[in-house]
Protein backbone atom coordinates (compact mmCIF):
# COMPACT_ATOMS: atom_id res chain seq x y z
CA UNK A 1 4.78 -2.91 4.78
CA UNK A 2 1.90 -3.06 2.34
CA UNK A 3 4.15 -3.88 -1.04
CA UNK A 4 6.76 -1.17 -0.11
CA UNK A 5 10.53 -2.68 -1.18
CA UNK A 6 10.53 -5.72 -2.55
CA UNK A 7 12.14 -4.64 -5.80
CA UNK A 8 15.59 -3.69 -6.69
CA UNK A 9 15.49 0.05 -7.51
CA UNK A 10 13.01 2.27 -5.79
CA UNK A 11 11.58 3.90 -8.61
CA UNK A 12 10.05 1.34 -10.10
CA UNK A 13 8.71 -0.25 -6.69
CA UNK A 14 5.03 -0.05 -6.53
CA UNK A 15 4.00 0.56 -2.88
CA UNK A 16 0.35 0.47 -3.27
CA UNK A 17 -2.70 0.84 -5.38
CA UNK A 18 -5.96 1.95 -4.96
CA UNK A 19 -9.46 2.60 -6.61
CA UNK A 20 -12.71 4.46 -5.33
CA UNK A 21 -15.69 6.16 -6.95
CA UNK A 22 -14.80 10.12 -6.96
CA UNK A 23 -16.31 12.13 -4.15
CA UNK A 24 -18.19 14.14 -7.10
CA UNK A 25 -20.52 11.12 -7.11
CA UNK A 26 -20.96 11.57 -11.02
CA UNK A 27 -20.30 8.76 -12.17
CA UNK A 28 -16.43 8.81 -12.06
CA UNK A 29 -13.61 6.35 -9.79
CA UNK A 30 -10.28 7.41 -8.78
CA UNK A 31 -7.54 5.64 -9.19
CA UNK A 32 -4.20 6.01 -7.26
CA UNK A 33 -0.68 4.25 -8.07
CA UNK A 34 1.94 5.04 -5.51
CA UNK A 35 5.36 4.24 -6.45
CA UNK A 36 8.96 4.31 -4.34
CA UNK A 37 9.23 4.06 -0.96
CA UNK A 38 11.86 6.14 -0.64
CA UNK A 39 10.66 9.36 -3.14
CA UNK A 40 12.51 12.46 -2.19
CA UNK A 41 12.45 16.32 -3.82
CA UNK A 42 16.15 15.57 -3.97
CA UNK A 43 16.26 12.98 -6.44
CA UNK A 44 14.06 11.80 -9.23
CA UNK A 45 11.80 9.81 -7.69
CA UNK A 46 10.69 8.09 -11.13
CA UNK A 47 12.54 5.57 -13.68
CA UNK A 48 12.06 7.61 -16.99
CA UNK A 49 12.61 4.47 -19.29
CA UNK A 50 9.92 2.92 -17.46
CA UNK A 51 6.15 1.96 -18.23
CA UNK A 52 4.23 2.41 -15.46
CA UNK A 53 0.66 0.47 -16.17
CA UNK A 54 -2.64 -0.02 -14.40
CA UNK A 55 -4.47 -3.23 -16.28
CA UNK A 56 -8.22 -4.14 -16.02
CA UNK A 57 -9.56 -7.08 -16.41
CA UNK A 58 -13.51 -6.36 -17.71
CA UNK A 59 -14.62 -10.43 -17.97
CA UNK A 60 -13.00 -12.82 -15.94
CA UNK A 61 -10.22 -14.20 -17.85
CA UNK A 62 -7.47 -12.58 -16.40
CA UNK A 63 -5.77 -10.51 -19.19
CA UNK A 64 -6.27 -6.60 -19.65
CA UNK A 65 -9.07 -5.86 -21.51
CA UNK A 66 -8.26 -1.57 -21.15
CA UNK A 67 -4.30 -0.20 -19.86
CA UNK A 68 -4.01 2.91 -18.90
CA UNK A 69 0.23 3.85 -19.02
CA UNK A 70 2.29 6.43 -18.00
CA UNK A 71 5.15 7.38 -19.24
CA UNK A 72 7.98 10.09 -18.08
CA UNK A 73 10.09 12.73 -19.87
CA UNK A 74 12.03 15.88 -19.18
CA UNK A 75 11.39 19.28 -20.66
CA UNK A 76 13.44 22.28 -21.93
CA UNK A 77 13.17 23.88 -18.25
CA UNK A 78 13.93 20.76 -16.65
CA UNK A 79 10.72 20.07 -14.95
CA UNK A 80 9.49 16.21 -15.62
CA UNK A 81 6.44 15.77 -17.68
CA UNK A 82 4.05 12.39 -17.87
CA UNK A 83 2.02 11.04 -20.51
CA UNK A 84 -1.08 9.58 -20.03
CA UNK A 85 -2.14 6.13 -22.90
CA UNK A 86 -5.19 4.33 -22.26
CA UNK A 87 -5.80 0.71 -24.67
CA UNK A 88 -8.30 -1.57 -25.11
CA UNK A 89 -9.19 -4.89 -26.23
CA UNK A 90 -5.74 -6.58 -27.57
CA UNK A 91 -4.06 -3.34 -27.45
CA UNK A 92 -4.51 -3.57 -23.48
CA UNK A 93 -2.41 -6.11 -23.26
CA UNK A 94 1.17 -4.41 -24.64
CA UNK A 95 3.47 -2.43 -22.72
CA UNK A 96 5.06 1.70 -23.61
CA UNK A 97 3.17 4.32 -25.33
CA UNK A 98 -0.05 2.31 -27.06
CA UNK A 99 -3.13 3.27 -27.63
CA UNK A 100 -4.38 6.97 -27.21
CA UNK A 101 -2.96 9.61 -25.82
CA UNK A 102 -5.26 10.89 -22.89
CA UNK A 103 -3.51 12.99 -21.33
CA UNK A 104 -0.16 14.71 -22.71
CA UNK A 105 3.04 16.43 -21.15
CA UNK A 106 1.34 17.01 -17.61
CA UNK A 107 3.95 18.65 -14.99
CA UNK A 108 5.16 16.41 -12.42
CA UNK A 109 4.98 18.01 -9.45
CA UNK A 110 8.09 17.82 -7.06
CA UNK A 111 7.55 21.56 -5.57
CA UNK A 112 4.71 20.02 -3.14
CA UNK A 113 2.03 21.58 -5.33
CA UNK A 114 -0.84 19.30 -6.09
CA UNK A 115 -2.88 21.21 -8.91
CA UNK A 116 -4.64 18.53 -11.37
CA UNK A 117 -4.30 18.60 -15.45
CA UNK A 118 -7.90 18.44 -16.86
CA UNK A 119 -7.79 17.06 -20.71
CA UNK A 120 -10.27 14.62 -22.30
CA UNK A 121 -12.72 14.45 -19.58
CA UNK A 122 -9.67 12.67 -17.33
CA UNK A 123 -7.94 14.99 -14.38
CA UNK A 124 -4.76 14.01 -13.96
CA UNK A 125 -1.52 14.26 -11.12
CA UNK A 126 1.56 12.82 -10.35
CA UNK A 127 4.54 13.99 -8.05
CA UNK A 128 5.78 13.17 -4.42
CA UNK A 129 3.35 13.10 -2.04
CA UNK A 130 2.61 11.97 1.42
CA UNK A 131 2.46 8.11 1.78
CA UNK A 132 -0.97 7.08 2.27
CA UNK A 133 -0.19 3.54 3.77
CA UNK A 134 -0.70 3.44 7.34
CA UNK A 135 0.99 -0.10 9.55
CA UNK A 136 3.20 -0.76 12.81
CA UNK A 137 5.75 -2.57 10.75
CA UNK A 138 7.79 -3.24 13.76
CA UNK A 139 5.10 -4.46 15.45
CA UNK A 140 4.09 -7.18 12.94
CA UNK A 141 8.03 -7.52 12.60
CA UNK A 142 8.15 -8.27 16.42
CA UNK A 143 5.92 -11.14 16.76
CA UNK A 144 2.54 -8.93 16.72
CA UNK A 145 3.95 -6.90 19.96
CA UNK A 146 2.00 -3.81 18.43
CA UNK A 147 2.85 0.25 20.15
CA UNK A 148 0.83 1.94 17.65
CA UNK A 149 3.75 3.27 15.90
CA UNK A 150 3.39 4.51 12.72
CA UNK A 151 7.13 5.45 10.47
CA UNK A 152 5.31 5.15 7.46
CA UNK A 153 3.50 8.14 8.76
CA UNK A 154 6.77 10.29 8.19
CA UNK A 155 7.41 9.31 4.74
CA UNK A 156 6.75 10.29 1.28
CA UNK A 157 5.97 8.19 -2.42
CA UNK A 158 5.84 9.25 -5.89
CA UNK A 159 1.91 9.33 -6.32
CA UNK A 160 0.19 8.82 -9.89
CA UNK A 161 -3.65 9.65 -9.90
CA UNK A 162 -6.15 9.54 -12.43
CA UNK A 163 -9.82 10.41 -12.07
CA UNK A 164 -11.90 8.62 -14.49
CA UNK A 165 -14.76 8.60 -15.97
CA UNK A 166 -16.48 5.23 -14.97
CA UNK A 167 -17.04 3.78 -18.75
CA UNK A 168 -13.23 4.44 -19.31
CA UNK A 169 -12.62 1.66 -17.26
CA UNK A 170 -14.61 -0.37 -18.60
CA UNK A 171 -18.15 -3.11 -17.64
CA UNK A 172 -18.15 -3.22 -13.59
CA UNK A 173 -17.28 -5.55 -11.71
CA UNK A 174 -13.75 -5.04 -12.88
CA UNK A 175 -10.63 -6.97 -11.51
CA UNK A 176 -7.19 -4.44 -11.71
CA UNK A 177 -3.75 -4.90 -10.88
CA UNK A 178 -0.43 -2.14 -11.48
CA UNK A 179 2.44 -3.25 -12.93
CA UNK A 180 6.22 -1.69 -13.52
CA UNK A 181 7.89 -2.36 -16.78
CA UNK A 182 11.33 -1.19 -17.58
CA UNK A 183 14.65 -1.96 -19.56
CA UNK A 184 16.72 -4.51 -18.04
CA UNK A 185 19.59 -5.47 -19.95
CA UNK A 186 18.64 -3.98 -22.90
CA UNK A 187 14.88 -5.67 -22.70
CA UNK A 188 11.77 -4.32 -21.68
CA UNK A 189 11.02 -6.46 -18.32
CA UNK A 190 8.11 -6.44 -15.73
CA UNK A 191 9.85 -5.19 -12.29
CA UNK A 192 7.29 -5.51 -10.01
CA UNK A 193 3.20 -5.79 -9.91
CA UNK A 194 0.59 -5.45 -7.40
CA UNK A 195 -3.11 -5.92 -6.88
CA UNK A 196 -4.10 -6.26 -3.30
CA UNK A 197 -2.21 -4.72 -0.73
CA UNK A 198 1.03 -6.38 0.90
CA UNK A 199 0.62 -9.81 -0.69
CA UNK A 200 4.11 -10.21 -1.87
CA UNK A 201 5.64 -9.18 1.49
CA UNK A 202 3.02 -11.05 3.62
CA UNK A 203 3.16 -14.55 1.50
CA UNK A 204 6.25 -14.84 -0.18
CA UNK A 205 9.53 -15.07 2.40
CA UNK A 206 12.63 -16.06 0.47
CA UNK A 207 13.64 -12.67 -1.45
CA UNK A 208 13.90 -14.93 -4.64
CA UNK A 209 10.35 -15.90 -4.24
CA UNK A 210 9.62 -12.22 -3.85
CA UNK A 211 11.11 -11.25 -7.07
CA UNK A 212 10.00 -13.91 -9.12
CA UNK A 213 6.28 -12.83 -7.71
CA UNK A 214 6.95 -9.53 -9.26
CA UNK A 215 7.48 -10.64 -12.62
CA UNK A 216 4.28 -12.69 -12.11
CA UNK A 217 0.96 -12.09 -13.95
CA UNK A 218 -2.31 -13.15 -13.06
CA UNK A 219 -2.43 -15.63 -15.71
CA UNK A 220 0.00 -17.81 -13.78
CA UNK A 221 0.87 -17.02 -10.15
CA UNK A 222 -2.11 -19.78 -8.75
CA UNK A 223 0.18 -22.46 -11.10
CA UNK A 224 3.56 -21.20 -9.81
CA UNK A 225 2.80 -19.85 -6.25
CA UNK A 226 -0.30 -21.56 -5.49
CA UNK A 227 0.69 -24.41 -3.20
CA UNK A 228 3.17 -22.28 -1.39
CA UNK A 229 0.95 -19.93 -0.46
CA UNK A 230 -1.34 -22.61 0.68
CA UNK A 231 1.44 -23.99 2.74
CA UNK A 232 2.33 -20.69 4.24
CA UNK A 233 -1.55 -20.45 5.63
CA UNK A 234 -0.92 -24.35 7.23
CA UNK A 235 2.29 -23.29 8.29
CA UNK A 236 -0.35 -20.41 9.97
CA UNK A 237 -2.65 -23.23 11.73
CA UNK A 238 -5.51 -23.21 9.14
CA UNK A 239 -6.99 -26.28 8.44
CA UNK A 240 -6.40 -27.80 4.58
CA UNK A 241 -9.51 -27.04 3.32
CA UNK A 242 -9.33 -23.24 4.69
CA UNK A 243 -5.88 -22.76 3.83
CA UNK A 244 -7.18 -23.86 0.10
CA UNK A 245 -9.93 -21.71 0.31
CA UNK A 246 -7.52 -18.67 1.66
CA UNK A 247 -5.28 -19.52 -0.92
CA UNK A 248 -7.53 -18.93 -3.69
CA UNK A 249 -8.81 -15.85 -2.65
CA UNK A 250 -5.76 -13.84 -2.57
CA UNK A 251 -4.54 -15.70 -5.96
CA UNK A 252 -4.35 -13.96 -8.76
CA UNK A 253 -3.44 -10.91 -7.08
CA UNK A 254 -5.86 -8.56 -8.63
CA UNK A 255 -8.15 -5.62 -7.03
CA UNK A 256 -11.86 -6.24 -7.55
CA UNK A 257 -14.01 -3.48 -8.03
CA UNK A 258 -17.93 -3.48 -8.30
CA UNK A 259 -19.82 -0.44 -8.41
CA UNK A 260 -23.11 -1.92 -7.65
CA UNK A 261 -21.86 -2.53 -4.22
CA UNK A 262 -20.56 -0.15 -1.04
CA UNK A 263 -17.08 0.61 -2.19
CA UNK A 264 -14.15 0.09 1.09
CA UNK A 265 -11.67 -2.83 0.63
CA UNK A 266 -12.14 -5.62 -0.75
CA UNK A 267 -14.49 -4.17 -2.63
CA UNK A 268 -11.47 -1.48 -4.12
CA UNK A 269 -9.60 0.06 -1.97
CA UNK A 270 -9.79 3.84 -0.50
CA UNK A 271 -7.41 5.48 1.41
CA UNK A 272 -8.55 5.27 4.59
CA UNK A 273 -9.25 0.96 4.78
CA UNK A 274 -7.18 -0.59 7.44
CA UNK A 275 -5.87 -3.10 5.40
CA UNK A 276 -3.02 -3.87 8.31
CA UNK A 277 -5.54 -4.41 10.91
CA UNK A 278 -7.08 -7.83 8.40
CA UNK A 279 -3.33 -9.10 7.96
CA UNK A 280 -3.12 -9.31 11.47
CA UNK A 281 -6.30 -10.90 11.70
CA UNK A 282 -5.34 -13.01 8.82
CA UNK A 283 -1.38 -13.70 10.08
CA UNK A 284 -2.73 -14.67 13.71
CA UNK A 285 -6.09 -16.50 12.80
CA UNK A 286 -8.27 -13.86 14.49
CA UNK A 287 -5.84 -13.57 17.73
CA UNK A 288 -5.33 -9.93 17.17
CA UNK A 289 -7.18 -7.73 14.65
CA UNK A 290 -5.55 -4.32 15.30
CA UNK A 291 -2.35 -2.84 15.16
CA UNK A 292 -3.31 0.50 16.95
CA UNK A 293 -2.98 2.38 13.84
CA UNK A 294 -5.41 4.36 11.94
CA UNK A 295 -5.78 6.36 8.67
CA UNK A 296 -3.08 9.33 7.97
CA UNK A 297 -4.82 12.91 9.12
CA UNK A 298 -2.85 14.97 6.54
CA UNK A 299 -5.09 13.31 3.37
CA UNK A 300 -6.83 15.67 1.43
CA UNK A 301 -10.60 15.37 0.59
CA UNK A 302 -10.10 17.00 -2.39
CA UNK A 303 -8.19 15.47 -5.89
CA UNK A 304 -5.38 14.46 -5.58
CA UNK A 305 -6.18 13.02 -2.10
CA UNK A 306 -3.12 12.22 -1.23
CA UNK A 307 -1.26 14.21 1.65
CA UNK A 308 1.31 17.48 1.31
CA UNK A 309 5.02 15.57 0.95
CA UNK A 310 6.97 15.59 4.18
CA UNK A 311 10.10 17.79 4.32
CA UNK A 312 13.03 16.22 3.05
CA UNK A 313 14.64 15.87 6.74
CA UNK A 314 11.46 13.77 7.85
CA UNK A 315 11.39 11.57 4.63
């Protein structure tokens, strides 16, 4: 479902990412990284050695050109607190707590609350929320034998969400992706990345080729995952040439994002694009092109957008 677990620990699984202009309409995006499928109030739902990034690409050659990161802490009360770095040029491209500090110490916000931190012309939330994602994963699981079902409907994710002015992220059309970095054996390593939603889990099928896709950048995943994807679209039915074609359109996995055009996915992604009904368009070559499911109704139009968390017993 979407890019929900395919990493090893939960807290540093990015579930999905998206980016639309801010209801306002002045001139400012949103931007939206949900982490761990399984977030709970019970637990911390966030890796605290961890990096968690959002990279934009501003002219085509697939390396960050501005990096916003966040970073977690505790506090003397024991409420979690987040950090808020954005980078440019070079600077972009490193991992941690580079470049300036945008937005400092925010509360993270496991109470259900969902009030934003306003500093340096950036508002500002993160904390467990509703999941967003909407899919009949048994459905798709079950040889496209879709009942509407929605269980991701009942869950809940560790949402980050920054509202941006549109010049902090730098010359449209921009191309963004999300990615996880954390210590692994002593070592800071990528853990997972994401762009567009449920590539990993739609392309890759072996869980090693799963893994080794989320320590991928966009630099090289058409070199190392290239031809498989093209001969999981053949294995599909497509043609050669379309599978190609396919193939390079969903390689590097980033997120493109124009504002000179209508936003909805591909052009970014809002909460409320069926991306599930164009996998199973894309999965059964136009057989199907719904699942039956549609947009959660607990989203809120205002920041932070994302829905009230579910009780712990529904989670």
């Amino acid at each position: 479902m979407s890019d929900h677990f395919d990493t090893e620990d939960a807290r540093t699984d990015i579930t999905d990412l998206y980016i639309f202009p801010a209801p306002s309409g002045d001139d400012r995006s949103v931007v939206i990284l949900d982490i761990n499928p399984d977030a709970s109030a019970l637990e911390v739902s966030f890796d605290p050695a961890a990096s968690y990034e959002i990279k934009i690409d501003t002219d085509g050659d697939l390396e960050a050109d501005v990096a916003f990161h966040v970073l977690f802490g505790g506090s003397p009360d024991g409420q979690g607190t987040a950090t808020v770095y954005r980078a440019t040029a070079a600077t972009a491209r490193g991992t941690g707590a580079i470049g300036e500090a945008i937005v400092a110490d925010a509360r993270v916000a496991t109470d259900g609350s969902s009030e934003p931190v306003a500093s340096n012309g950036y508002r500002f939330f993160a904390g467990l929320r509703s999941d967003p994602h909407f899919k009949d994963i048994k459905g798709f699981q079950n040889d496209f034998q879709f009942t509407g079902d929605d269980p991701v409907a009942k869950r809940n994710v560790f949402g980050i969400v920054l509202e941006a002015p549109n010049a902090a992220l730098g010359r449209s059309p921009i191309r963004l992706w999300a990615r996880t970095m954390t210590l692994v054996n002593g070592k800071i390593t990528q853990v997972d990345q994401a762009g567009r939603p449920g590539i990993n889990n739609a392309f890759n099928g072996p869980e090693s080729d799963r893994l080794a896709f989320d320590e991928s950048s966009p630099t090289d995943q058409r070199s190392r995952f290239g031809d498989k994807f093209v001969a999981f679209l053949q294995s599909l039915g497509y043609p050669d040439a379309e599978a190609h074609e396919l193939a390079l359109g969903f390689l590097p996995d980033m997120l493109e994002y124009d504002l000179s055009r209508l936003p909805g996915y591909p052009n970014g992604r809002r909460l409320t694009d069926d991306t599930a009904d164009l996998l199973a368009a894309l999965l059964t070559r136009g057989r199907i092109t719904s699942d039956g499911v549609g947009p959660h109704t607990d989203l809120l139009e205002g920041f932070p957008y994302l829905g009230n968390p579910h009780p712990a017993s529904e989670a």
